[in-house]
Protein backbone atom coordinates (compact mmCIF):
# COMPACT_ATOMS: atom_id res chain seq x y z
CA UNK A 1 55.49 -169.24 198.50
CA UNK A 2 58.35 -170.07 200.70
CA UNK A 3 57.66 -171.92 204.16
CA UNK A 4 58.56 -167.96 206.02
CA UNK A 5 56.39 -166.67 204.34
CA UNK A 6 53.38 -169.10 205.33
CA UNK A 7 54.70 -168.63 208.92
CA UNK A 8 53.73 -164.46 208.64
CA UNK A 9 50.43 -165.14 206.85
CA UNK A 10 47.57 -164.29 209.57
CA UNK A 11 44.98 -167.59 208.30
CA UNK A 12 45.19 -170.43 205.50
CA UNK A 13 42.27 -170.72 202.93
CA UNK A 14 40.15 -173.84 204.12
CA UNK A 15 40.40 -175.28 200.47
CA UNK A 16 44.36 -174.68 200.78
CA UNK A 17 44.54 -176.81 203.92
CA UNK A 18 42.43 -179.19 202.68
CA UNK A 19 44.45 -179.87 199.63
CA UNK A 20 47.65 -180.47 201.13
CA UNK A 21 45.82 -182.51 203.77
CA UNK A 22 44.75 -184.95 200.41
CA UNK A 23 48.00 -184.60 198.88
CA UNK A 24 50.34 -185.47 201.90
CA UNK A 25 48.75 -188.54 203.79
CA UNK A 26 50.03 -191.40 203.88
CA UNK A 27 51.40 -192.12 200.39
CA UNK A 28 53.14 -195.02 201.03
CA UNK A 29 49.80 -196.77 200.08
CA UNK A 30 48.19 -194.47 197.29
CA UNK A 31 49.24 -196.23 194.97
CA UNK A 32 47.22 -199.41 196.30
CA UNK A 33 44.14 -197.07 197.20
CA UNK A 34 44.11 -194.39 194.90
CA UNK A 35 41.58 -191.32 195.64
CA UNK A 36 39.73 -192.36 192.48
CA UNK A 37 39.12 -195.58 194.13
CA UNK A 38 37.15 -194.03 197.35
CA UNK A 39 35.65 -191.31 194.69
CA UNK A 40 34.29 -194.27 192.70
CA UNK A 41 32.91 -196.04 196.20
CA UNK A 42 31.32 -192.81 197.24
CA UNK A 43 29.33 -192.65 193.51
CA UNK A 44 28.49 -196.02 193.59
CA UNK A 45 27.47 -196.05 197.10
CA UNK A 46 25.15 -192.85 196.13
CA UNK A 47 27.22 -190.81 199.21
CA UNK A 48 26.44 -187.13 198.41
CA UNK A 49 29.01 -184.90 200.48
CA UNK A 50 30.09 -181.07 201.04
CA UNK A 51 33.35 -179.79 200.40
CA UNK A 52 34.44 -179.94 204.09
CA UNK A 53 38.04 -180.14 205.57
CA UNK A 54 37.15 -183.54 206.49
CA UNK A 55 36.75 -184.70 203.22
CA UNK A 56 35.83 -189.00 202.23
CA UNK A 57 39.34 -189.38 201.32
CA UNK A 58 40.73 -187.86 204.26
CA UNK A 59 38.59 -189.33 206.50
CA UNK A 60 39.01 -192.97 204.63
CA UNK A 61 43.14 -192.37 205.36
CA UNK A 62 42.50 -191.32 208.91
CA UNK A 63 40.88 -194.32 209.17
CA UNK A 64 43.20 -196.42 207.86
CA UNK A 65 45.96 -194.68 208.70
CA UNK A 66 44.44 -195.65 212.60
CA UNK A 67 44.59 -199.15 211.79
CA UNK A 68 48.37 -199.22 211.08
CA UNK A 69 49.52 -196.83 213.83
CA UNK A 70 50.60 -198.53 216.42
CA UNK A 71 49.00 -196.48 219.41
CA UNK A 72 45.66 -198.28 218.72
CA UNK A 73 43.74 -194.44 218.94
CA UNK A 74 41.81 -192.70 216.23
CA UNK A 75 43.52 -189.72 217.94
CA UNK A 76 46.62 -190.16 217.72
CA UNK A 77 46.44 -191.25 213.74
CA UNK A 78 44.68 -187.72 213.42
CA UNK A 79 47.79 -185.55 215.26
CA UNK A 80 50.24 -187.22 212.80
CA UNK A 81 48.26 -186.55 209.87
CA UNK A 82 47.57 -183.05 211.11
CA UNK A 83 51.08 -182.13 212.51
CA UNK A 84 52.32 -183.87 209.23
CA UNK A 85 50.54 -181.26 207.38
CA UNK A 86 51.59 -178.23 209.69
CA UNK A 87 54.90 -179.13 208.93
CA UNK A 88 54.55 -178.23 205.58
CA UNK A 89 51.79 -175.52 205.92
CA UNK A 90 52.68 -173.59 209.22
CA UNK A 91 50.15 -171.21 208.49
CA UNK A 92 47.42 -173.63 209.48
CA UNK A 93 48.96 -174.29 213.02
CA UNK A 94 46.23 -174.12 215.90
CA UNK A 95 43.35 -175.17 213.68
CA UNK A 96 42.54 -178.89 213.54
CA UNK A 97 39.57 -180.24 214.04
CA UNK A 98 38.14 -181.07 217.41
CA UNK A 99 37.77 -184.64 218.41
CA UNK A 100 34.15 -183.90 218.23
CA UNK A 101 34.58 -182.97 214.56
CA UNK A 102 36.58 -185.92 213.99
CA UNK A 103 34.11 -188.35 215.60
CA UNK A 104 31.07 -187.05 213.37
CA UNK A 105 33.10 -187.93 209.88
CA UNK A 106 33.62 -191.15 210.75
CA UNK A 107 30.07 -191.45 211.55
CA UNK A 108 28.90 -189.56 207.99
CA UNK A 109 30.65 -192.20 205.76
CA UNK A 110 28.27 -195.24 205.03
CA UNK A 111 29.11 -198.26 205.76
CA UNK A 112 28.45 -199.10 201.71
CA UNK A 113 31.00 -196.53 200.89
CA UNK A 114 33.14 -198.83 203.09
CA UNK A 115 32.14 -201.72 201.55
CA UNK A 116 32.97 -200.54 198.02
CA UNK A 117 36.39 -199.46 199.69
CA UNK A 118 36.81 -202.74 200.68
CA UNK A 119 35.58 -204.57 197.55
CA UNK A 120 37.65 -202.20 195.63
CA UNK A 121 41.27 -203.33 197.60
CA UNK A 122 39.99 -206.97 197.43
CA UNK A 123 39.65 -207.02 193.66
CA UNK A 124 43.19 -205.50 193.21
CA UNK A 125 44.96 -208.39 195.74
CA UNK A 126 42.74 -211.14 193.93
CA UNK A 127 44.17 -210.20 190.49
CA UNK A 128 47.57 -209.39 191.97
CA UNK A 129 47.32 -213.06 193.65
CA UNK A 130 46.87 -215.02 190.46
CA UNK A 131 50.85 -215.69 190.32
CA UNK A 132 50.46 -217.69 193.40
CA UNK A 133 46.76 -218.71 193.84
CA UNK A 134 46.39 -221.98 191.90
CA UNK A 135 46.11 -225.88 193.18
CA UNK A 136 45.87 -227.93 190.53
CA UNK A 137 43.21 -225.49 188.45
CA UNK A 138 41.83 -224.02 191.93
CA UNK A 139 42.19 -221.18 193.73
CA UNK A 140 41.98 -221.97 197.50
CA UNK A 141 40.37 -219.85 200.08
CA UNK A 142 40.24 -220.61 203.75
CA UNK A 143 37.08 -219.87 205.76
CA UNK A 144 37.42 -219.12 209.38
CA UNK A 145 35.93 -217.23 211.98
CA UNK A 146 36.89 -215.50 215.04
CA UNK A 147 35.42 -212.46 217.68
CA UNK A 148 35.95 -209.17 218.36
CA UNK A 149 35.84 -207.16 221.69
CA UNK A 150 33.40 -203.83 221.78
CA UNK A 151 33.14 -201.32 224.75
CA UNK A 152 30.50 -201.54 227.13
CA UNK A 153 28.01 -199.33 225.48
CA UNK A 154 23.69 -200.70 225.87
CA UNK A 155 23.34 -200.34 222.33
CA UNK A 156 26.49 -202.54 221.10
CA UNK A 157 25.34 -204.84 224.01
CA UNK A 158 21.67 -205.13 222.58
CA UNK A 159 23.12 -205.29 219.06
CA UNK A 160 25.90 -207.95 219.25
CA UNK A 161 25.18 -209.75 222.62
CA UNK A 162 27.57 -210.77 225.21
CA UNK A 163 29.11 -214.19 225.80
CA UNK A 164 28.26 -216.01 228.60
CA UNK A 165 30.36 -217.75 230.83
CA UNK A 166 30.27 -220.36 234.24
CA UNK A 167 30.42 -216.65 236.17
CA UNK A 168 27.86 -215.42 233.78
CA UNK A 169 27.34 -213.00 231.28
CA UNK A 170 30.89 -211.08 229.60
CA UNK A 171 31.52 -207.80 230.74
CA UNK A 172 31.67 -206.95 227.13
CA UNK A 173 29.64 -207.02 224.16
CA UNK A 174 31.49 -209.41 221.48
CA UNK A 175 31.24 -209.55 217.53
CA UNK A 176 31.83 -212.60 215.86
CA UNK A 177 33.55 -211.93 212.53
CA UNK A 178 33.77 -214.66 209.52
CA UNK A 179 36.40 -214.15 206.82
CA UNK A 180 37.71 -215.76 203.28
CA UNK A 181 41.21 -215.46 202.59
CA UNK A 182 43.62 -216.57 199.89
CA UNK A 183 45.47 -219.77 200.96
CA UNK A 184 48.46 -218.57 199.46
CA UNK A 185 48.83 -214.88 199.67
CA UNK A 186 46.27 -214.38 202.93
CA UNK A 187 44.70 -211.58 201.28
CA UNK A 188 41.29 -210.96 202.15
CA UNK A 189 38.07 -211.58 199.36
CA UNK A 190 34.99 -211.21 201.60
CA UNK A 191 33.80 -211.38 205.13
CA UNK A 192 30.76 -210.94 207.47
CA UNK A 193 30.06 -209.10 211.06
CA UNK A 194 27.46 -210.60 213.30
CA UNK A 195 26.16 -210.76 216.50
CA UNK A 196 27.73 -213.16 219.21
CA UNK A 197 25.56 -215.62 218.72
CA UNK A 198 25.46 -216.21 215.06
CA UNK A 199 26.78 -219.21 213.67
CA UNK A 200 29.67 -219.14 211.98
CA UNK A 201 28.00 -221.14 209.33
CA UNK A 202 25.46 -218.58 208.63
CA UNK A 203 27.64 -215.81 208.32
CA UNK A 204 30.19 -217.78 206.23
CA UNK A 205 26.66 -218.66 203.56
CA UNK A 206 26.63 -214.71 203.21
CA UNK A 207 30.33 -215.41 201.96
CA UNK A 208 29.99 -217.40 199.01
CA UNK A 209 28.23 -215.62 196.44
CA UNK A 210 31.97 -213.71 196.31
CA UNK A 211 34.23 -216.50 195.86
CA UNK A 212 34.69 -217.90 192.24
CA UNK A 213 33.78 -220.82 190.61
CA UNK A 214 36.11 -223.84 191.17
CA UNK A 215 37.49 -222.33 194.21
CA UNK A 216 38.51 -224.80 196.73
CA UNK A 217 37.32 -223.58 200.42
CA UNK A 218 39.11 -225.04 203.02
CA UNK A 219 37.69 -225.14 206.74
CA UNK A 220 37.56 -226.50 210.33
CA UNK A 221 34.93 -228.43 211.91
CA UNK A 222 32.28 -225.32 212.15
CA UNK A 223 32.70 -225.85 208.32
CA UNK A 224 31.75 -229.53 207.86
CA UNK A 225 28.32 -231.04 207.27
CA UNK A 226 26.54 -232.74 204.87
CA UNK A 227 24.01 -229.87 204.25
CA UNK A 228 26.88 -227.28 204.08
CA UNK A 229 28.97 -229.45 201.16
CA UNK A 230 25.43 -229.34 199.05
CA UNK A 231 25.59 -225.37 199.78
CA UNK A 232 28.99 -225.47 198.55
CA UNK A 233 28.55 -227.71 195.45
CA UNK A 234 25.43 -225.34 194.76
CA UNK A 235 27.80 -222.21 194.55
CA UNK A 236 30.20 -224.18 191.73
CA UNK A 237 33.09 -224.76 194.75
CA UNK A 238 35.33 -227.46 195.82
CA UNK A 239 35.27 -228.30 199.76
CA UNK A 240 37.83 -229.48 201.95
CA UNK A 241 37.35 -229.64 205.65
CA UNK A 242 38.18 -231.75 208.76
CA UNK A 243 34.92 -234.56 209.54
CA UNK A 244 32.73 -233.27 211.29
CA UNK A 245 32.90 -234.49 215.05
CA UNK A 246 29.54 -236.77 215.19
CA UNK A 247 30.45 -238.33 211.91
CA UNK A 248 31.25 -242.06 212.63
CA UNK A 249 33.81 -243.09 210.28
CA UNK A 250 33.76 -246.08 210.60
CA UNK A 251 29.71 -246.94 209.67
CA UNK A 252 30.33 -245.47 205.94
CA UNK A 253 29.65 -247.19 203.19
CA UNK A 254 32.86 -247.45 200.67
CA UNK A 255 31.85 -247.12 197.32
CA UNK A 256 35.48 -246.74 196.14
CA UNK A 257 38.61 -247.58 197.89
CA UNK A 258 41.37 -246.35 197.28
CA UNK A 259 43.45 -247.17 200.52
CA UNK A 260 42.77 -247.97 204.30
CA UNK A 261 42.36 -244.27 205.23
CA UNK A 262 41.21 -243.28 201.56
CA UNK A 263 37.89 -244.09 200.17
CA UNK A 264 34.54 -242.42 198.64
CA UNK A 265 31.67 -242.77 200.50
CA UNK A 266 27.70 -241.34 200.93
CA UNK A 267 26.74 -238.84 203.76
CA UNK A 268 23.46 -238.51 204.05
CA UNK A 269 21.46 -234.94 204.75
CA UNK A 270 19.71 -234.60 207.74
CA UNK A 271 15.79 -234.28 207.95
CA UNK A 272 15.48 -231.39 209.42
CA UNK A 273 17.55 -229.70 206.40
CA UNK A 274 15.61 -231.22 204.07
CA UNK A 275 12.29 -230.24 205.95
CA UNK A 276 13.72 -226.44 205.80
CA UNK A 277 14.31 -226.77 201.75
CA UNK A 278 12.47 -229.85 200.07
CA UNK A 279 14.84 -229.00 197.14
CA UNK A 280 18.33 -231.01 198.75
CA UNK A 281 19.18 -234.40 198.01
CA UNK A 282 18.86 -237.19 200.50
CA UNK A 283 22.73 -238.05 199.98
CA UNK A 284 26.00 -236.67 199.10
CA UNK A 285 29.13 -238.45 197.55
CA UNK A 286 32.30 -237.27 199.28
CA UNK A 287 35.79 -238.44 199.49
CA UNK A 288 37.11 -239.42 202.98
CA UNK A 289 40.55 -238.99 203.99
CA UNK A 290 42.68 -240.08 207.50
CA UNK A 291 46.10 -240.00 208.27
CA UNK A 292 47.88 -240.54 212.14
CA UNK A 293 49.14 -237.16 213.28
CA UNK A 294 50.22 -235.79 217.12
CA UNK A 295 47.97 -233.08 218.24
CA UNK A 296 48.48 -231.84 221.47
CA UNK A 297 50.88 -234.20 222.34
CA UNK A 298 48.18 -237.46 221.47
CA UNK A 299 48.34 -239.32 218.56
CA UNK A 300 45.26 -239.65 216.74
CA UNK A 301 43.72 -240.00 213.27
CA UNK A 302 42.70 -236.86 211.22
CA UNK A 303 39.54 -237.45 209.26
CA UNK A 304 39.46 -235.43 206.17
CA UNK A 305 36.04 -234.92 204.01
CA UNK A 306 36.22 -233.53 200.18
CA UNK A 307 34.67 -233.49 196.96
CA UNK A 308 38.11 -234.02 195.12
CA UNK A 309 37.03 -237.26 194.39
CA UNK A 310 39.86 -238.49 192.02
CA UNK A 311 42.98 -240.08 193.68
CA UNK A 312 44.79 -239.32 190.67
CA UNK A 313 44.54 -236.02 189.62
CA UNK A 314 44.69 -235.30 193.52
CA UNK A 315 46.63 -237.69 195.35
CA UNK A 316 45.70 -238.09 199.29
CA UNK A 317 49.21 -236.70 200.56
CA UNK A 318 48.86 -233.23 198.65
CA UNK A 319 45.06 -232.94 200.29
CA UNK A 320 46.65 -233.34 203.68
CA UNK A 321 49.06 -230.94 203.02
CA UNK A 322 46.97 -228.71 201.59
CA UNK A 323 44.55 -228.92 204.90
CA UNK A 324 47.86 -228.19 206.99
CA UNK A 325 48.11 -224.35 205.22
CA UNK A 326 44.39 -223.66 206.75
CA UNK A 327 46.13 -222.94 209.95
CA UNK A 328 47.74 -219.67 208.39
CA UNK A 329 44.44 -218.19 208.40
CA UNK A 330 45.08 -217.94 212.09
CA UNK A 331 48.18 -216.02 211.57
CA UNK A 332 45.89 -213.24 210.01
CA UNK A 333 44.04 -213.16 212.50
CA UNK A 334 46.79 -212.58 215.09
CA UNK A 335 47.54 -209.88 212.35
CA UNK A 336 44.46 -208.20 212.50
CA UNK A 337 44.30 -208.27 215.69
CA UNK A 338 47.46 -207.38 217.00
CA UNK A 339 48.84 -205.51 214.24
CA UNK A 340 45.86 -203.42 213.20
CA UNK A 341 44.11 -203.12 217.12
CA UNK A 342 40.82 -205.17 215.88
CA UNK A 343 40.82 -207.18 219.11
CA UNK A 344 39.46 -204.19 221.01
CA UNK A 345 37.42 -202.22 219.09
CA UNK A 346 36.81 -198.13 220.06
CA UNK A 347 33.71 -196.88 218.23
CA UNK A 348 30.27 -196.64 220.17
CA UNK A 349 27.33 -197.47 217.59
CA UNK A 350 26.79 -200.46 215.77
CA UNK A 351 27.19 -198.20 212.48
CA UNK A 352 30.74 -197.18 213.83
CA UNK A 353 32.07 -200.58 214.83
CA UNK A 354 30.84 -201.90 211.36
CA UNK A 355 33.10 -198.71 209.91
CA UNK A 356 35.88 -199.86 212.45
CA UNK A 357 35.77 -203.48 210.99
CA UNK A 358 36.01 -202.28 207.41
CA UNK A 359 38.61 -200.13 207.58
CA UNK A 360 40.69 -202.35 209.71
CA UNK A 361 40.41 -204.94 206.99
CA UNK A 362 40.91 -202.62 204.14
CA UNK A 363 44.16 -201.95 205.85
CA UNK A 364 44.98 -205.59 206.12
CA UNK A 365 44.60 -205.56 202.40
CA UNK A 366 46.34 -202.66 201.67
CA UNK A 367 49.46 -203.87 203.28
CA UNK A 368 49.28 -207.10 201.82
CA UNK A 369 48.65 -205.92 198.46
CA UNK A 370 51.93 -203.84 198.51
CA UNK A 371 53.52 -207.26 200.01
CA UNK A 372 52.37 -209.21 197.10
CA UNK A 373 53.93 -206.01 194.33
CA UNK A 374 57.45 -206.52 196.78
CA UNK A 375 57.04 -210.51 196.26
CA UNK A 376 56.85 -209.96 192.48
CA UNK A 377 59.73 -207.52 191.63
CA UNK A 378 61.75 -209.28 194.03
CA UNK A 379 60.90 -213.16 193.47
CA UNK A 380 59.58 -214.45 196.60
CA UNK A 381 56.83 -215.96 198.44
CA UNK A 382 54.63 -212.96 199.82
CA UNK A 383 53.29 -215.33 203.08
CA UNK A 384 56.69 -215.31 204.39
CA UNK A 385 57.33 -211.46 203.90
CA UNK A 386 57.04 -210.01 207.39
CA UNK A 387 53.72 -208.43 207.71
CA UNK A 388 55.48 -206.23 211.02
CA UNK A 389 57.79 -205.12 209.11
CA UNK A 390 55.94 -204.02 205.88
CA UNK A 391 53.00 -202.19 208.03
CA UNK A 392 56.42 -200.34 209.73
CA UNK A 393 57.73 -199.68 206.37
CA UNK A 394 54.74 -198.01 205.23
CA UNK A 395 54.76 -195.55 207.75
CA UNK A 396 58.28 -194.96 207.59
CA UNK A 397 58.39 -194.27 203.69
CA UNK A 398 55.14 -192.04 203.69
CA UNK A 399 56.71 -188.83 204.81
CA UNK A 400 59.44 -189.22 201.81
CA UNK A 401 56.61 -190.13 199.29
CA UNK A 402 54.89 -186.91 200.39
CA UNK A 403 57.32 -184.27 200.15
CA UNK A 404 60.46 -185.32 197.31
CA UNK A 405 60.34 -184.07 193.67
CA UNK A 406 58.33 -186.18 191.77
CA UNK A 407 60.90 -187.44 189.59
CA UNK A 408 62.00 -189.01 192.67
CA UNK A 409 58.68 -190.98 193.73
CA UNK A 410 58.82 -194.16 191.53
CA UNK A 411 62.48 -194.75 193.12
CA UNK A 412 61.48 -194.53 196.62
CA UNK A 413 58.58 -196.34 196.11
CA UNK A 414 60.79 -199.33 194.92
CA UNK A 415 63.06 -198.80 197.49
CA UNK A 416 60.15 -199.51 199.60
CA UNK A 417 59.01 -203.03 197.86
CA UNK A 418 62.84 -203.66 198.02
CA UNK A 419 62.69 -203.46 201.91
CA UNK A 420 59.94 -205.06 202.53
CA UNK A 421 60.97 -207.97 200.34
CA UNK A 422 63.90 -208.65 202.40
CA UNK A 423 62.62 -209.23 205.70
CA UNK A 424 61.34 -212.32 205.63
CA UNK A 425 60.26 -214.58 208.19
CA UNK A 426 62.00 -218.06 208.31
CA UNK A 427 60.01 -221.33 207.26
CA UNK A 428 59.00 -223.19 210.13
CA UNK A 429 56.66 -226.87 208.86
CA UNK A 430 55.04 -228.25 211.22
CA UNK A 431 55.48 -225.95 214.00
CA UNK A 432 53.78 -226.39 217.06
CA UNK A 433 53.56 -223.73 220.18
CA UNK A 434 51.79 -224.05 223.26
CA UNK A 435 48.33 -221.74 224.14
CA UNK A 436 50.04 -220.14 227.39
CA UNK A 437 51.71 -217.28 228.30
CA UNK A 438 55.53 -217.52 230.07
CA UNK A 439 55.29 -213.88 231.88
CA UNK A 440 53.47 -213.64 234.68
CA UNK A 441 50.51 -210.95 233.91
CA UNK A 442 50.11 -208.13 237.14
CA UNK A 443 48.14 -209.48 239.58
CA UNK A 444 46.20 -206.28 239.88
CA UNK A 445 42.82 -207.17 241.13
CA UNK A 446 39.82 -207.42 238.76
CA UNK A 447 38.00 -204.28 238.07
CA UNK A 448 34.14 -204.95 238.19
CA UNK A 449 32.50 -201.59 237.73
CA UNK A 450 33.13 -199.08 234.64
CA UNK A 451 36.22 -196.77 235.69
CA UNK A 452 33.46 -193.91 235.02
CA UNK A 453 31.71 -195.38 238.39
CA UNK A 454 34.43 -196.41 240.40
CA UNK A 455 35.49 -192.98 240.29
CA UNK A 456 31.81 -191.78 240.92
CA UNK A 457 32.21 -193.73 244.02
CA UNK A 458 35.27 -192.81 245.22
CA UNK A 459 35.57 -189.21 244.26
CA UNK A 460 37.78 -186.92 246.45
């Protein structure tokens, strides 16, 4: 049936609008998450649904789809997707779903059918990342944390907390969010969603049943302790991370030295860990590492702890270049963040901000996964592919992918990779920016009321 004769048809089927609403969203990344992948997380998940217009897969695309858009508004990612689908079935014109609608099928997927989603996407970038994920025999995954911002709704507030400050409590509700990435690709494996005050430390415990044995995490401070390394060891992993900040250095035993700033040593477990589980050892023997380096303008020494405790097989200088690559994690961050919206989240239960998380993250994924299949066919290093860029090019190559001949999809779709691979961003070691901002912000003054009350107050 021709497009004119759509246009004189008085309704469209619901089925009929729902099938072209499957078949023509966003397939730049279909090919990364495939419907049979969010059919699969549904079974497994035991997520029993009707045959709605606002199907799982839709709905999981949306989301997504929401992520990637760069008006930050579940909204706006729905008029594309439905004026997208107009375009090609007038006959449905005038019909979409109210926001209302649209607000109660985000809130009928799980959060396990998210989780599957997301375990799904991570097992596809982990085997994808084998071409680049190996140290010397380990794969290395950074551990990091960071927070997220949630509206001002009681029962996010009573859920995740607030953060205090010298004026008091935050005006919003904050989540703090823990993550495990792949040194070398910055794909995502696992992560964890907790309240404000949760310790990073606890969250990141949650993390490590996912990784793989021999992995070699890599963290900060938050990471570092002589408790935590016996975790780690207990899990079949490596550990790398900065001293902690109350180790003295200088009272250590040296059981081995292997240079001034390069020696093996003991680190003994504190009591009150070993009250909490009689199981752990009194000590642990860890390699210690230093070298000089400027950090905010000082120069200073840069304790290192590991268990790598051969100098030969892994010489000092490659450890403290290794540590130098944890900052990239931060780079994701500014990625997920900025990029994808997660800095503000929008939903208004804890069970939709969870949602929100996930499918922020499985869009992180889903862009770097195509990333990493542009780095392959085109022989480069997928960290220095733009991630801007490729998020753009997915939107701009979905509309193509959805409505040319099928003989023609497997060309555009490497046209795509082909694009993407050749925007890369240049290599910058030891690069060093300052924490301020050069434009002055508006110097509106502070709201301190909801704009819901303020305009209670001051209502015409």
């Amino acid at each position: 049936m021709s497009a004119t004769d759509e246009i004189g048809r008085e309704s469209i089927a619901l089925e009929e609008i729902r099938e072209k609403l499957e078949r023509t969203t966003l397939n730049s990344i279909r090919e990364v998450l495939p419907d049979r992948a969010i059919e699969e997380a549904c079974e497994k998940a035991g997520y029993r649904f009707r045959e709605r217009l606002l199907t799982p897969l839709v709905v999981t695309l949306h989301m997504v789809l929401s992520a990637i858009w760069p008006e930050e508004s579940f909204a706006a990612s729905w008029q594309l997707i439905w004026d997208a689908m107009v375009s090609r079935l007038p006959g449905a014109r005038g019909r979409s779903p109210s926001p209302g609608s649209l607000s109660k099928a985000r809130k009928r997927l799980p959060e396990k059918v998210w989780g599957e989603i997301f375990a799904w996407v991570a097992a596809k970038a982990q085997l994808l990342s084998g071409a680049w994920e190996s140290w010397r025999g380990h794969r290395v995954v950074l551990l990091d944390g960071t927070c997220v911002t949630l509206p001002d709704e009681p029962e996010l507030a009573q859920t995740f907390g607030r953060p205090r400050t010298k004026q008091g409590a935050g005006k919003y509700p904050q989540g703090r969010l823990v993550t495990a990435a792949l040194a070398h690709t910055m794909t995502l494996v696992a992560y964890a969603l907790g309240a404000y005050r949760t310790d990073e430390t606890s969250l990141c415990a949650g993390l490590l049943g996912a990784l793989c044995a021999g992995d070699l995490v890599v963290g900060d401070r938050h990471f570092a302790g002589a408790n935590l390394y016996h975790l780690y060891l207990s899990y079949s992993l490596q550990f790398l991370t900065r001293a902690h900040q109350r180790l003295r250095i200088e009272r250590l035993p040296r059981l081995i030295s292997y240079a001034a700033n390069d020696f093996v040593t003991e680190l003994r477990i504190g009591q009150k860990y070993r009250k909490k589980d009689p199981t752990l050892p009194e000590k642990i023997t860890v390699r210690v590492i230093g070298a000089v380096i400027r950090e905010r303008g000082k120069w200073q020494t840069l304790w290192l702890v590991t268990s790598l405790l051969d100098a030969k097989l892994y010489p000092a200088r490659e450890i403290l270049d290794l540590y130098a690559r944890r900052w990239r994690i931060e780079t994701l961050f500014r990625e997920l963040k900025v990029r994808l919206s997660a800095d503000l989240l929008r939903s208004l239960t804890v069970p939709g901000v969870r949602n929100e998380i996930a499918a922020r993250l499985v869009a992180l994924n889903v862009v770097r996964v195509i990333m990493l299949e542009a780095a392959a066919q085109h022989g480069v290093d997928p960290v220095r592919i733009s991630f801007a860029h490729a998020t753009r090019a997915v939107l701009a190559f979905a509309p193509a992918l959805a409505t040319q001949p099928l003989w023609q999809l497997l060309e555009i779709y490497r046209s795509m990779l082909a694009e993407i691979a050749s925007h890369l961003v240049p290599e910058r070691p030891g690069r060093n920016e300052p924490r301020a901002v050069r434009h002055e912000q508006k110097r509106y003054p502070r709201l301190k009321q909801t704009r819901r009350e303020w305009r209670l107050e001051n209502a015409a």
